[in-house]
PDB file of N, CA and C in Angstrom:
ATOM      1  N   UNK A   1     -57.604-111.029 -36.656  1.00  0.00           N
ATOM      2  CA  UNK A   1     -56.766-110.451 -35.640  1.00  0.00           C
ATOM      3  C   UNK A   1     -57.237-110.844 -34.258  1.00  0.00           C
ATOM      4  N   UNK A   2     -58.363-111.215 -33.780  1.00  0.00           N
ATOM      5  CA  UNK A   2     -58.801-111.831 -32.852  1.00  0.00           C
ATOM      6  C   UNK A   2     -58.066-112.625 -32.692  1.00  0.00           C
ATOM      7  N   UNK A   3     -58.169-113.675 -33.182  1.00  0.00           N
ATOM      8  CA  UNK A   3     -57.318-115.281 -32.890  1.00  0.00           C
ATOM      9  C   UNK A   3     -56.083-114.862 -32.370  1.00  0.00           C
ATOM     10  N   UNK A   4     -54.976-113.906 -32.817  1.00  0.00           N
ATOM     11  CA  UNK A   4     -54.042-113.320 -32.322  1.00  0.00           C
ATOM     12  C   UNK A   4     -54.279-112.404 -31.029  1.00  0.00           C
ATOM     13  N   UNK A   5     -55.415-112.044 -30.836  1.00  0.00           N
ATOM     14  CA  UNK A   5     -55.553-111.415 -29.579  1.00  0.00           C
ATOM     15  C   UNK A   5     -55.706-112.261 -28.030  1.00  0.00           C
ATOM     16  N   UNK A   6     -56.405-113.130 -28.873  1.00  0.00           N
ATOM     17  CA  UNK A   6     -56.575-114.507 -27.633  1.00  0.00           C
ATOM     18  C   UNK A   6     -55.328-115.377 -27.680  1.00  0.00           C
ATOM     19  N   UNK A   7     -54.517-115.394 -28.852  1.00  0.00           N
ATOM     20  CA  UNK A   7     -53.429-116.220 -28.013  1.00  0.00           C
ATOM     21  C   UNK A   7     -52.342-115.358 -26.983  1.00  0.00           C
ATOM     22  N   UNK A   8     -52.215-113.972 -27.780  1.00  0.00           N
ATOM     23  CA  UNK A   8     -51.649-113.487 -26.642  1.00  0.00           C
ATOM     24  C   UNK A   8     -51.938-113.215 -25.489  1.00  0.00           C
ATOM     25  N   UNK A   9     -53.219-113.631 -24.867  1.00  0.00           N
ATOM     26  CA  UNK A   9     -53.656-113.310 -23.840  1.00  0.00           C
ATOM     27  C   UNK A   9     -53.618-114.784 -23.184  1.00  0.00           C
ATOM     28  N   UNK A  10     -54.094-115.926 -23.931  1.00  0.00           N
ATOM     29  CA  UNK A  10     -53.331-117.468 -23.046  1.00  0.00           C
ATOM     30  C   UNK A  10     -51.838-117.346 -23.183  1.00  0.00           C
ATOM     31  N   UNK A  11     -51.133-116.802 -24.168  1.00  0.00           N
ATOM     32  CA  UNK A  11     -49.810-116.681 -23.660  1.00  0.00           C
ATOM     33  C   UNK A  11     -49.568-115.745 -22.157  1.00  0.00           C
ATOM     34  N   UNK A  12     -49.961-115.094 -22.216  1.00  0.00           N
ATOM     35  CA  UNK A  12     -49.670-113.983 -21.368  1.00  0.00           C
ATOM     36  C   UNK A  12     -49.950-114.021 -19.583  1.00  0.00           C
ATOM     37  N   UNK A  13     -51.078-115.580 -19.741  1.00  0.00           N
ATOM     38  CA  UNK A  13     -50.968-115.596 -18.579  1.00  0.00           C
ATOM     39  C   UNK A  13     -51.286-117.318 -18.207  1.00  0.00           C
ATOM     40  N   UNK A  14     -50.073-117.994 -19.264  1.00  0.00           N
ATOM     41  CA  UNK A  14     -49.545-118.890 -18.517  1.00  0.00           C
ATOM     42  C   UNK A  14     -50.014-120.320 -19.042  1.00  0.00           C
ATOM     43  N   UNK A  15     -51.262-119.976 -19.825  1.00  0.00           N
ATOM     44  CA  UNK A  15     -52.545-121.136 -20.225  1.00  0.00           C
ATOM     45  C   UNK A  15     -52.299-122.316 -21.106  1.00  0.00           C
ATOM     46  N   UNK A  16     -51.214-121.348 -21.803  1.00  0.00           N
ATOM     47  CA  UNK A  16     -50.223-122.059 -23.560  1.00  0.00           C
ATOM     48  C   UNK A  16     -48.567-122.018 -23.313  1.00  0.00           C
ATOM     49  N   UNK A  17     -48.471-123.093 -23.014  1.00  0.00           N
ATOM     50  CA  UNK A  17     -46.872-123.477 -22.468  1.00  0.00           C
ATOM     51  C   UNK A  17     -45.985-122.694 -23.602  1.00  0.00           C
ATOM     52  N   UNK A  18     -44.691-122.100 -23.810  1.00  0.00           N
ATOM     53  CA  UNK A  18     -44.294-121.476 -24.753  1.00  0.00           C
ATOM     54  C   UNK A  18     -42.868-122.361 -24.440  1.00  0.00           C
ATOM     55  N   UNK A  19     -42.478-123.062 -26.283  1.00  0.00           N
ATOM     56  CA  UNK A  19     -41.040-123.725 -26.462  1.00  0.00           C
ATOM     57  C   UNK A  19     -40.140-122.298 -26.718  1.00  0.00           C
ATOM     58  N   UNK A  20     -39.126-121.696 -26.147  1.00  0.00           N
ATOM     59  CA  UNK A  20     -38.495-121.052 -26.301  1.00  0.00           C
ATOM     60  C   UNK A  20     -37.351-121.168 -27.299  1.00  0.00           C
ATOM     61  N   UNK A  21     -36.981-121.086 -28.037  1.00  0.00           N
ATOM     62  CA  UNK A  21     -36.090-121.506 -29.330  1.00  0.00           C
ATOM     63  C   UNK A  21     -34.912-120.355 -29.561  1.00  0.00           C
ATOM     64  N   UNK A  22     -33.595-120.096 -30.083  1.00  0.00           N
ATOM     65  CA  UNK A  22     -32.666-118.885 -30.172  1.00  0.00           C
ATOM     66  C   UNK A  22     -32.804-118.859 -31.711  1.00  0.00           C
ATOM     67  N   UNK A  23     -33.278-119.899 -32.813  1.00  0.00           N
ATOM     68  CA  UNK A  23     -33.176-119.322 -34.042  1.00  0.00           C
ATOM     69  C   UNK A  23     -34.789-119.807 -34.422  1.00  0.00           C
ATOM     70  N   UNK A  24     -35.000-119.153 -35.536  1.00  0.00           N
ATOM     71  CA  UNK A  24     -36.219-119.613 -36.315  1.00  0.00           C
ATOM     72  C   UNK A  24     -36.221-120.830 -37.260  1.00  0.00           C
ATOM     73  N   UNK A  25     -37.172-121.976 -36.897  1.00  0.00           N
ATOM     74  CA  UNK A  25     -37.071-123.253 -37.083  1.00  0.00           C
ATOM     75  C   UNK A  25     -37.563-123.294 -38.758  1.00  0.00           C
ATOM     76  N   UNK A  26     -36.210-124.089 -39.252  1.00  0.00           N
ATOM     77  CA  UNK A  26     -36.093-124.512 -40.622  1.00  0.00           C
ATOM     78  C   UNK A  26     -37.221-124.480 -41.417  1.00  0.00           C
ATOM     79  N   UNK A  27     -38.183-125.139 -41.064  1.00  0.00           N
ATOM     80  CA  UNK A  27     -39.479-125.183 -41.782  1.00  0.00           C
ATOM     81  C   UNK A  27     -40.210-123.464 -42.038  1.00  0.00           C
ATOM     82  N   UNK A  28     -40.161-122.473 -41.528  1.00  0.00           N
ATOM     83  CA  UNK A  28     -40.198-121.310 -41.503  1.00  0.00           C
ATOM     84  C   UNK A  28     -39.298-120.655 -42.222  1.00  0.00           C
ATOM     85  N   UNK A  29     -37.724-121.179 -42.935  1.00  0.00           N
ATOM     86  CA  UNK A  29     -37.163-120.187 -43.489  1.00  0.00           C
ATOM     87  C   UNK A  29     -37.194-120.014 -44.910  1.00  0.00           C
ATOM     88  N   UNK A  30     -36.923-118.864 -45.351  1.00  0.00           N
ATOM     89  CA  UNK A  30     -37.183-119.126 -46.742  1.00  0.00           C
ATOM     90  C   UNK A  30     -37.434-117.665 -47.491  1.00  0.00           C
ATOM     91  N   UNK A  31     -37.550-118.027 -48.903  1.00  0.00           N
ATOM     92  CA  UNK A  31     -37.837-116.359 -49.088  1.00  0.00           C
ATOM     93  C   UNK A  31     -39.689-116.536 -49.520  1.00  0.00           C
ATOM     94  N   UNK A  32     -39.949-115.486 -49.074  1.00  0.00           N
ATOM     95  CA  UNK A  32     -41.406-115.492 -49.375  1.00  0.00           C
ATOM     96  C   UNK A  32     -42.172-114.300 -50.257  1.00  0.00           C
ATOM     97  N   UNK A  33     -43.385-114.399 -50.650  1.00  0.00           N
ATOM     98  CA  UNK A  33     -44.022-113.403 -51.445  1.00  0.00           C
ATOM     99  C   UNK A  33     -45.113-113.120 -51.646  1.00  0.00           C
ATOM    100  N   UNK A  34     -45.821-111.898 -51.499  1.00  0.00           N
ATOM    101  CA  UNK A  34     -47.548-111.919 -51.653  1.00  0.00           C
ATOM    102  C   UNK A  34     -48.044-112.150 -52.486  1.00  0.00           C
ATOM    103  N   UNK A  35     -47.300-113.152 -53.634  1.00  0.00           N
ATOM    104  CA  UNK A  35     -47.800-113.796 -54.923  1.00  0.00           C
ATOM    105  C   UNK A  35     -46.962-114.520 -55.666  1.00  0.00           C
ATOM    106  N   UNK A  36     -47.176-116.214 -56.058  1.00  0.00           N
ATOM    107  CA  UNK A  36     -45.989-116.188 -56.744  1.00  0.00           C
ATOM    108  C   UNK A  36     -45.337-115.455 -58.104  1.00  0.00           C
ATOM    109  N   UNK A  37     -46.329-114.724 -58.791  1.00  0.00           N
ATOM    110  CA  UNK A  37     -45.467-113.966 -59.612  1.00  0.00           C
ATOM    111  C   UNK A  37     -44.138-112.830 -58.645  1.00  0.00           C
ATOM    112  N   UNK A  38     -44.541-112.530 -57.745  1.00  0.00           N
ATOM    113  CA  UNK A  38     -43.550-111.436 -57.009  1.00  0.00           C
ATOM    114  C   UNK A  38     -42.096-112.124 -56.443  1.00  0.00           C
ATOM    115  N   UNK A  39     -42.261-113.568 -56.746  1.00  0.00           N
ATOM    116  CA  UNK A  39     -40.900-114.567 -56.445  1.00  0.00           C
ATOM    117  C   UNK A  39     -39.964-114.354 -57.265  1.00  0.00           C
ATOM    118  N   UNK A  40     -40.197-113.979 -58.775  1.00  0.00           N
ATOM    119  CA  UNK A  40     -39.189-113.871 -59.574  1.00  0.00           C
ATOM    120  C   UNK A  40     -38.727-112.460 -59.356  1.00  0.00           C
ATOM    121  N   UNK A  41     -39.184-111.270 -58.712  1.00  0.00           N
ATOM    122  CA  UNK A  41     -39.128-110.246 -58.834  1.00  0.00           C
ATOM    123  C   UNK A  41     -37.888-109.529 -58.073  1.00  0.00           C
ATOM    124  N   UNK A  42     -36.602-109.340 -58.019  1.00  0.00           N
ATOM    125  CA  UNK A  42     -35.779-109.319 -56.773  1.00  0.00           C
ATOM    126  C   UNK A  42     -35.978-108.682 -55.481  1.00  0.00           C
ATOM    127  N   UNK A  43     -36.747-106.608 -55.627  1.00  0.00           N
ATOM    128  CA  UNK A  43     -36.810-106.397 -54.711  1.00  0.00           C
ATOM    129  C   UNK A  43     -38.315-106.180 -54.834  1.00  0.00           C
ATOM    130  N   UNK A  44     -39.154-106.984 -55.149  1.00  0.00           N
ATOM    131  CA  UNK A  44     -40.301-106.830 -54.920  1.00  0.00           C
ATOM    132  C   UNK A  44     -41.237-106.592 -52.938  1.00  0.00           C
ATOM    133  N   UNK A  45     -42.017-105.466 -53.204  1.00  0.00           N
ATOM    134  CA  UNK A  45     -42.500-104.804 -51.946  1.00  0.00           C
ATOM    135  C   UNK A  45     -43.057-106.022 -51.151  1.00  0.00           C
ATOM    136  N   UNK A  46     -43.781-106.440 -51.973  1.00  0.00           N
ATOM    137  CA  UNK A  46     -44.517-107.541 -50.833  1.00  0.00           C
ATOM    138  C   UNK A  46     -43.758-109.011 -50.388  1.00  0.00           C
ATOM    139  N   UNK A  47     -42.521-109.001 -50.476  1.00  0.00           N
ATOM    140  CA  UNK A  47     -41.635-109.879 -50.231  1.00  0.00           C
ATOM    141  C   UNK A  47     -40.799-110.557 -48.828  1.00  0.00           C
ATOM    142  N   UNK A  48     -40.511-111.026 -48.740  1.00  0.00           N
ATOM    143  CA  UNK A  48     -39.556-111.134 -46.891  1.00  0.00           C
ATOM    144  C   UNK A  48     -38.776-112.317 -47.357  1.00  0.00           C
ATOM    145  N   UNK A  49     -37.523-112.062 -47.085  1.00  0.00           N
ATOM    146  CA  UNK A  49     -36.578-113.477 -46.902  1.00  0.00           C
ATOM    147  C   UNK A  49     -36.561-113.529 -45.328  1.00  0.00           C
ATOM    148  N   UNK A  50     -37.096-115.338 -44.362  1.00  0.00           N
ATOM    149  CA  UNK A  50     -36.914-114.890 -42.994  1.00  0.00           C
ATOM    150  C   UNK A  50     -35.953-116.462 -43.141  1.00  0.00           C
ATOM    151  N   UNK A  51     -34.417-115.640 -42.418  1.00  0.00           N
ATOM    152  CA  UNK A  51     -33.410-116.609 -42.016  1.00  0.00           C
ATOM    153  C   UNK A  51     -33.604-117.071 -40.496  1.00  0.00           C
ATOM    154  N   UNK A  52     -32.200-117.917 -40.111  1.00  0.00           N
ATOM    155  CA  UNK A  52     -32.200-118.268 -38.629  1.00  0.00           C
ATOM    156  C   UNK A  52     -32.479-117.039 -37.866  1.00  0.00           C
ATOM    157  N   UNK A  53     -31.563-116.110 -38.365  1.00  0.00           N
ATOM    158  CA  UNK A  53     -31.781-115.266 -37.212  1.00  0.00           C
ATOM    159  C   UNK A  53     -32.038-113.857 -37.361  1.00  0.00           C
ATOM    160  N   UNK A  54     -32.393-113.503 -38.541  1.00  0.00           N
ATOM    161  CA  UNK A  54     -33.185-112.435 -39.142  1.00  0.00           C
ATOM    162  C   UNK A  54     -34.055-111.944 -40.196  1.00  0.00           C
ATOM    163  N   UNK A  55     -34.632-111.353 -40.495  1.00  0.00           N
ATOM    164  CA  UNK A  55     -35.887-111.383 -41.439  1.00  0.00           C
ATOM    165  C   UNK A  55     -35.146-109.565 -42.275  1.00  0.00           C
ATOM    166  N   UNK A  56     -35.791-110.272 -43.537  1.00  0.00           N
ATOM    167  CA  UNK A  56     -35.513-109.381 -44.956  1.00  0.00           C
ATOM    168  C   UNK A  56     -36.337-108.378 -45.433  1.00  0.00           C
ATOM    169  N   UNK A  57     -36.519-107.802 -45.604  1.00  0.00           N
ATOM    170  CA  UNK A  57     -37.786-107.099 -46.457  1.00  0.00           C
ATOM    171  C   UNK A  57     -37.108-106.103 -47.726  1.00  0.00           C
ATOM    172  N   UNK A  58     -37.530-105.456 -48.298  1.00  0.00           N
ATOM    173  CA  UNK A  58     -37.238-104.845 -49.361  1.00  0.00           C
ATOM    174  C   UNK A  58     -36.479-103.134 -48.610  1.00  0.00           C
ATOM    175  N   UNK A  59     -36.951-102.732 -47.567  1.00  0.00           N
ATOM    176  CA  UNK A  59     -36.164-101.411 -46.990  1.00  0.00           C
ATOM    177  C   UNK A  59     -35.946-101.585 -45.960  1.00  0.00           C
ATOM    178  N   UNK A  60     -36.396-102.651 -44.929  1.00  0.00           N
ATOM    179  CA  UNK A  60     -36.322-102.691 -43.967  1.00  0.00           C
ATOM    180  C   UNK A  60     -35.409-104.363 -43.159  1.00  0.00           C
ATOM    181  N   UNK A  61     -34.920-104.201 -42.303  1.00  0.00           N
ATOM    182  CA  UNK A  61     -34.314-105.609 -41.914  1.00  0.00           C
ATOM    183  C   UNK A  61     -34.683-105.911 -40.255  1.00  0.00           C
ATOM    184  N   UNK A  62     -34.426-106.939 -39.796  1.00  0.00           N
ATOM    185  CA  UNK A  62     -34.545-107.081 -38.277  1.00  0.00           C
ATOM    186  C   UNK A  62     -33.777-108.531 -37.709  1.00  0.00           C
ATOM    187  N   UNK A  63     -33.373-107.939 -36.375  1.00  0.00           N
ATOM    188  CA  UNK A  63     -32.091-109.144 -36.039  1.00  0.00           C
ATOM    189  C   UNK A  63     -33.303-110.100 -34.997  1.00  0.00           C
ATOM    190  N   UNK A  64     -33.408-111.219 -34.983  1.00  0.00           N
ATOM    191  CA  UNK A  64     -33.568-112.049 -33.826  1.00  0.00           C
ATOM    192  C   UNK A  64     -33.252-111.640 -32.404  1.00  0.00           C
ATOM    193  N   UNK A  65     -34.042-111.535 -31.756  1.00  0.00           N
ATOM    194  CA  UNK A  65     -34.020-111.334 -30.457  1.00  0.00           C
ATOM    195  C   UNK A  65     -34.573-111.923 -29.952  1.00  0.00           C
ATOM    196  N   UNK A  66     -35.915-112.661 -30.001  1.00  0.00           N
ATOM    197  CA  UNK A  66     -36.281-114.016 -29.215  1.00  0.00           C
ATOM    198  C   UNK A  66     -37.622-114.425 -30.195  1.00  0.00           C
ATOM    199  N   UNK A  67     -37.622-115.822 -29.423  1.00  0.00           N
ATOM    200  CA  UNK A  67     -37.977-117.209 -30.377  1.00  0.00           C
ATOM    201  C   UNK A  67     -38.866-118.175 -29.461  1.00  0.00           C
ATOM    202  N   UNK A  68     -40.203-118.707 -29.793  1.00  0.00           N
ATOM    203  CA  UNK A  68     -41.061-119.326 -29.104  1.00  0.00           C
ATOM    204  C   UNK A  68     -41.739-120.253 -29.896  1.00  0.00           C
ATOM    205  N   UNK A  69     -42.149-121.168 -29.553  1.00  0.00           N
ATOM    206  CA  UNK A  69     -43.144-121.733 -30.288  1.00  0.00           C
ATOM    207  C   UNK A  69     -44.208-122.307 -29.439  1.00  0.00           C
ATOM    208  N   UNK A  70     -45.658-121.954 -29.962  1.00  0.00           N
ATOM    209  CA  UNK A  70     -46.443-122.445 -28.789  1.00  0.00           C
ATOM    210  C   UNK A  70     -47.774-122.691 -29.650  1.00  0.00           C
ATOM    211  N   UNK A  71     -48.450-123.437 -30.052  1.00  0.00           N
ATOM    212  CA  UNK A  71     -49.588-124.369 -29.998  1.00  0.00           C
ATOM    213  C   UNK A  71     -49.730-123.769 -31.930  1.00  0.00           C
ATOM    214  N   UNK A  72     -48.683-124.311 -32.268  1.00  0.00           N
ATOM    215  CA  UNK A  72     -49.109-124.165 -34.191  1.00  0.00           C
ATOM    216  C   UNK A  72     -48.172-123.125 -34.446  1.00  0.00           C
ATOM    217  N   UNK A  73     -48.100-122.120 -33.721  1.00  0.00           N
ATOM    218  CA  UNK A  73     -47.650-121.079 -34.080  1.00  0.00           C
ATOM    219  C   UNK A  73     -46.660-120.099 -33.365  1.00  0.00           C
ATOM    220  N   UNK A  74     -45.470-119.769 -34.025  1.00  0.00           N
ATOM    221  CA  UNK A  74     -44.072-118.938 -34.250  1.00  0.00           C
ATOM    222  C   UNK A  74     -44.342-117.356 -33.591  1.00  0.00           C
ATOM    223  N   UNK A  75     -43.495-117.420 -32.100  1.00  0.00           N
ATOM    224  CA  UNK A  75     -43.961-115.862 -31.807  1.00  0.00           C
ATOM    225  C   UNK A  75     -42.380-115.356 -31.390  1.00  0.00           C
ATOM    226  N   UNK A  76     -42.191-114.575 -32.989  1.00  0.00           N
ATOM    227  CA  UNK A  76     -40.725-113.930 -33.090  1.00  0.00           C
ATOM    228  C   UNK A  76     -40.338-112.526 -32.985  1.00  0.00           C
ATOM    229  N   UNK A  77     -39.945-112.032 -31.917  1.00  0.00           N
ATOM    230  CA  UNK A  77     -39.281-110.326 -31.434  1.00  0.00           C
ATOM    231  C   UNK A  77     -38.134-109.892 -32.328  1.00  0.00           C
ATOM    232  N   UNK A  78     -37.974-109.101 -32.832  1.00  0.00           N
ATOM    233  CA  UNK A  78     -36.779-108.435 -33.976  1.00  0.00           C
ATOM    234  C   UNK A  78     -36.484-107.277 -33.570  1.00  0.00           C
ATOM    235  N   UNK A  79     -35.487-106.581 -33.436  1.00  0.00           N
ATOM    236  CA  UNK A  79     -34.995-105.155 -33.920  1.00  0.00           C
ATOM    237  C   UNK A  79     -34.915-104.908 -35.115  1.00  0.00           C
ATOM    238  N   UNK A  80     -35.812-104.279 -35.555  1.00  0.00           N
ATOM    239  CA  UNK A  80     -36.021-103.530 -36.955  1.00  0.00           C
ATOM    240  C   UNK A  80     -34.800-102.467 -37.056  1.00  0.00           C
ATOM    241  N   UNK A  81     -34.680-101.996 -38.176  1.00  0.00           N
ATOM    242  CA  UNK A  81     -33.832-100.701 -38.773  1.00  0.00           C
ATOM    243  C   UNK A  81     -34.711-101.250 -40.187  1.00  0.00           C
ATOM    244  N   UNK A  82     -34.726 -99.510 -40.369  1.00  0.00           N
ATOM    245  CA  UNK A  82     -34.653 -99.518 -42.291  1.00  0.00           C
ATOM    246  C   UNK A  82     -35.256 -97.850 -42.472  1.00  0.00           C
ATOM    247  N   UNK A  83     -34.878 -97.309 -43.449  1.00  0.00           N
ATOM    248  CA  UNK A  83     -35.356 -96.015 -43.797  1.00  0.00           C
ATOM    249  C   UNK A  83     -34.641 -94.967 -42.883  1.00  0.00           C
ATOM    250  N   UNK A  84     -33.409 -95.207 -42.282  1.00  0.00           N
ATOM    251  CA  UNK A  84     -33.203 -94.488 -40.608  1.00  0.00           C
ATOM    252  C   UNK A  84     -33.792 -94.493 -39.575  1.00  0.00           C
ATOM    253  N   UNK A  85     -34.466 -95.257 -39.367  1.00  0.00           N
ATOM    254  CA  UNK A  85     -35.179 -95.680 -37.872  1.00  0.00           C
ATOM    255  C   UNK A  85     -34.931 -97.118 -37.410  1.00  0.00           C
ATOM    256  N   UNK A  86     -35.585 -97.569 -36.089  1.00  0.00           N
ATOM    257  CA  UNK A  86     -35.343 -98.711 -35.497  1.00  0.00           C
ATOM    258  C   UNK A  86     -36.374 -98.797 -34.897  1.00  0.00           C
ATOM    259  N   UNK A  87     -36.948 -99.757 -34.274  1.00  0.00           N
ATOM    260  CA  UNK A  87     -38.373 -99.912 -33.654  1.00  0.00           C
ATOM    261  C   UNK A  87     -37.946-101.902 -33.523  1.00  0.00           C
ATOM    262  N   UNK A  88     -38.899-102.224 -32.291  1.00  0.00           N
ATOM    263  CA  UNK A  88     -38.991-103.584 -32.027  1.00  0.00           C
ATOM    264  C   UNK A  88     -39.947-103.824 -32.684  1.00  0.00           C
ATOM    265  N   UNK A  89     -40.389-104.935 -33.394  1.00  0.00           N
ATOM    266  CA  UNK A  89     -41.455-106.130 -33.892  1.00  0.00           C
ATOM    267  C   UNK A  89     -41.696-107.316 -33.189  1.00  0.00           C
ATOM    268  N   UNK A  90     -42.560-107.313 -32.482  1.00  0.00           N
ATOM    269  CA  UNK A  90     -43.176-108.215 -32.143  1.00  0.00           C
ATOM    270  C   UNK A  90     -44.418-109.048 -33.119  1.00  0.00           C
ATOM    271  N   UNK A  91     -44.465-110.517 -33.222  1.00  0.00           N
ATOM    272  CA  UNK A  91     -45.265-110.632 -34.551  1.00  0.00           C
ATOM    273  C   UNK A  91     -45.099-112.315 -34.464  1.00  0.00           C
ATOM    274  N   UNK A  92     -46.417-112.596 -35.089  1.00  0.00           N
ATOM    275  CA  UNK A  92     -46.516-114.082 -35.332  1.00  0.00           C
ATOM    276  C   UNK A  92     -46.878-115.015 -36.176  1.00  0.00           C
ATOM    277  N   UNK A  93     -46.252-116.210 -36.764  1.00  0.00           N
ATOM    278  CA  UNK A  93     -46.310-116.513 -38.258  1.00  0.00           C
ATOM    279  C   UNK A  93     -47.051-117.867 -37.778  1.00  0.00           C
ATOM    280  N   UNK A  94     -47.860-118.117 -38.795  1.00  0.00           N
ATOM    281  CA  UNK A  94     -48.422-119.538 -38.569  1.00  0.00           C
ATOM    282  C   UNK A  94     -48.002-120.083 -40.166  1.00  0.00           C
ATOM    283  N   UNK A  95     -47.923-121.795 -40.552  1.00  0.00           N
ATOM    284  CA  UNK A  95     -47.989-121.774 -41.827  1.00  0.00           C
ATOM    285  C   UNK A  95     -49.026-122.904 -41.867  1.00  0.00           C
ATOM    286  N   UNK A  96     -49.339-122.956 -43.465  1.00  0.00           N
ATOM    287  CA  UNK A  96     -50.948-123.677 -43.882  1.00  0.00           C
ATOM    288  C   UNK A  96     -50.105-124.203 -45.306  1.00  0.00           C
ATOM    289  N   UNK A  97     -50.952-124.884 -45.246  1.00  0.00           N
ATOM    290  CA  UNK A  97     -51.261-125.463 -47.004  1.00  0.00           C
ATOM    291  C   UNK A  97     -49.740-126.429 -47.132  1.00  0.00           C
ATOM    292  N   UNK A  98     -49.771-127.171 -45.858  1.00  0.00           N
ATOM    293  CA  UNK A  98     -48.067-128.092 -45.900  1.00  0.00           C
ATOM    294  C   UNK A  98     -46.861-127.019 -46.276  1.00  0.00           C
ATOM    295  N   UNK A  99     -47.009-126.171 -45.501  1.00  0.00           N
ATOM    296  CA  UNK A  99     -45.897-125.117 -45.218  1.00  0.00           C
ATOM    297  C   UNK A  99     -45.935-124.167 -46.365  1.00  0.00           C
ATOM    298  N   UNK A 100     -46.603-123.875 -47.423  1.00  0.00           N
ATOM    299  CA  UNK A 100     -46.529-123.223 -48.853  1.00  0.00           C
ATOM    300  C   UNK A 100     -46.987-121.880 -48.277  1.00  0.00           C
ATOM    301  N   UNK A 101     -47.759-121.792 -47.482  1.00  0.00           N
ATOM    302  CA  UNK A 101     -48.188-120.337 -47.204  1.00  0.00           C
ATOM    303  C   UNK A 101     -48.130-119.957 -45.682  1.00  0.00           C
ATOM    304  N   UNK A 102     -47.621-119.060 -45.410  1.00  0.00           N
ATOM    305  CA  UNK A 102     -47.133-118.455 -44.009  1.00  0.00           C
ATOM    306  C   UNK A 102     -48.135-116.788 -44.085  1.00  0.00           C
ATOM    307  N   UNK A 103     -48.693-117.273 -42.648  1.00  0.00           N
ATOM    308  CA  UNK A 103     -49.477-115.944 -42.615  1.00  0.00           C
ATOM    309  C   UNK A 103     -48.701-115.665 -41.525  1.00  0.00           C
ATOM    310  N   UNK A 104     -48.333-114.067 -41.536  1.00  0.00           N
ATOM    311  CA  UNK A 104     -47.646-112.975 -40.693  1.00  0.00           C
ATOM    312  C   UNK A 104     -48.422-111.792 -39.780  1.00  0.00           C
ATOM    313  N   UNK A 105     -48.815-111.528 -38.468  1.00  0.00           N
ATOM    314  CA  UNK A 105     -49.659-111.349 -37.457  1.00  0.00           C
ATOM    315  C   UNK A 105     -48.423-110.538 -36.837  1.00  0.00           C
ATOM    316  N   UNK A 106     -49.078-108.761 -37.105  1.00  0.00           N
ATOM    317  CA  UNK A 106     -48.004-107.472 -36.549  1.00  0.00           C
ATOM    318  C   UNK A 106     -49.266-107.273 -35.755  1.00  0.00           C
ATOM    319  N   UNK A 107     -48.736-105.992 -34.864  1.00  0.00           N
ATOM    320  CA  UNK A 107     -49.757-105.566 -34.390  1.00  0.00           C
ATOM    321  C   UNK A 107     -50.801-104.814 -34.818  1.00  0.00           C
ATOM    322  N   UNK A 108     -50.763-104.360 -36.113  1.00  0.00           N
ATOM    323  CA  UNK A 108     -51.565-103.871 -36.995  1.00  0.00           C
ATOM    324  C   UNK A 108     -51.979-104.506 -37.783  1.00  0.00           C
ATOM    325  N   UNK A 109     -51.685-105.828 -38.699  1.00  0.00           N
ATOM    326  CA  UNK A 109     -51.545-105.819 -39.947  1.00  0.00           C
ATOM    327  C   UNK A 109     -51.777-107.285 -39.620  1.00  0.00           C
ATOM    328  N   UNK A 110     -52.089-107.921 -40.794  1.00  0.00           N
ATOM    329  CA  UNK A 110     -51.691-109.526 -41.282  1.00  0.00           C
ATOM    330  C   UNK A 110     -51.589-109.365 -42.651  1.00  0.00           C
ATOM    331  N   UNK A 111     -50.505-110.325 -42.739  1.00  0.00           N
ATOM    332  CA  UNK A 111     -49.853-110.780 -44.136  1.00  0.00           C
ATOM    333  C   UNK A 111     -50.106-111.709 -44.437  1.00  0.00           C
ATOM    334  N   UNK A 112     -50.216-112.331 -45.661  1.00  0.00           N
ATOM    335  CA  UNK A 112     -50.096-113.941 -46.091  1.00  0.00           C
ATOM    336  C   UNK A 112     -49.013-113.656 -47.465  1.00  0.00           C
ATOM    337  N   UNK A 113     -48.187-114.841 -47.094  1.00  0.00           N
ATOM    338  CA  UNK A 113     -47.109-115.067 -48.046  1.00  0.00           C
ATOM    339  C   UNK A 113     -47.171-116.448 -48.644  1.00  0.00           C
ATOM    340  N   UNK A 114     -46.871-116.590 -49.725  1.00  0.00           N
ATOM    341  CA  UNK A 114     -46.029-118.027 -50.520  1.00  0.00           C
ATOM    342  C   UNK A 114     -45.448-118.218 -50.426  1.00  0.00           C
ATOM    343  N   UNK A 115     -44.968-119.404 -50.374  1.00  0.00           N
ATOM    344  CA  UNK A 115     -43.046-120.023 -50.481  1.00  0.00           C
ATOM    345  C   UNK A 115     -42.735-119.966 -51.822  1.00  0.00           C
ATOM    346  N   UNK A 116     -41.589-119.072 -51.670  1.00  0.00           N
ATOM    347  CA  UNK A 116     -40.851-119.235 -53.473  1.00  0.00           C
ATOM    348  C   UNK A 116     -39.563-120.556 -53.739  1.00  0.00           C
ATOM    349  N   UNK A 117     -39.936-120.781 -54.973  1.00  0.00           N
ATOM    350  CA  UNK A 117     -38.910-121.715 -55.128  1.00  0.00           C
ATOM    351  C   UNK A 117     -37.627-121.393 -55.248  1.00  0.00           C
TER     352      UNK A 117
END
């Protein structure tokens, strides 16, 4: 979570040029899973389908609201809803292993996902 703390802070003041983008770039979309056994699974918990312009989860959804790309790594804003609530996400995906695994950077949390086939 460090590494995420320092980029938002060269983001934040200017250090790391940011590509501004309106959808989430192809290589990023896809459905994903915290294992590939959980790919075959439909609404499996640890899951996310993330499209152009919004991201999936099993209770929860979120629309695109803005789009960056700056030195490796994807820094994407959403309006959440799910469960009866709404809340913004701010959050950042990097991917590894020739795009097969996408790690996900909330302000609490990191994820790592697989690409499902």
């Amino acid at each position: 979570m460090r590494s995420l703390s320092f980029f938002s802070m060269l983001l934040g003041i200017g250090l790391i040029q940011a590509c501004t983008m309106s959808a989430v770039p192809s290589k990023y979309q896809g459905h994903w899973a915290g294992d590939q056994e959980s790919c075959s699974v439909s609404s499996s918990a640890d899951s996310m389908t993330l499209a152009s312009d919004r991201v999936l989860f099993t209770e929860s959804s979120g629309q695109l609201m803005s789009s960056s790309q700056s030195d490796g790594n994807l820094h994407l804003i959403f309006n959440m809803q799910g469960e009866g609530e709404t809340w913004r996400s701010e959050e950042v995906y990097s991917l590894n292993s020739g795009g097969q695994v996408l790690v996900r950077y909330t302000k609490n949390s990191t994820f790592k996902y697989f690409r499902c086939n």
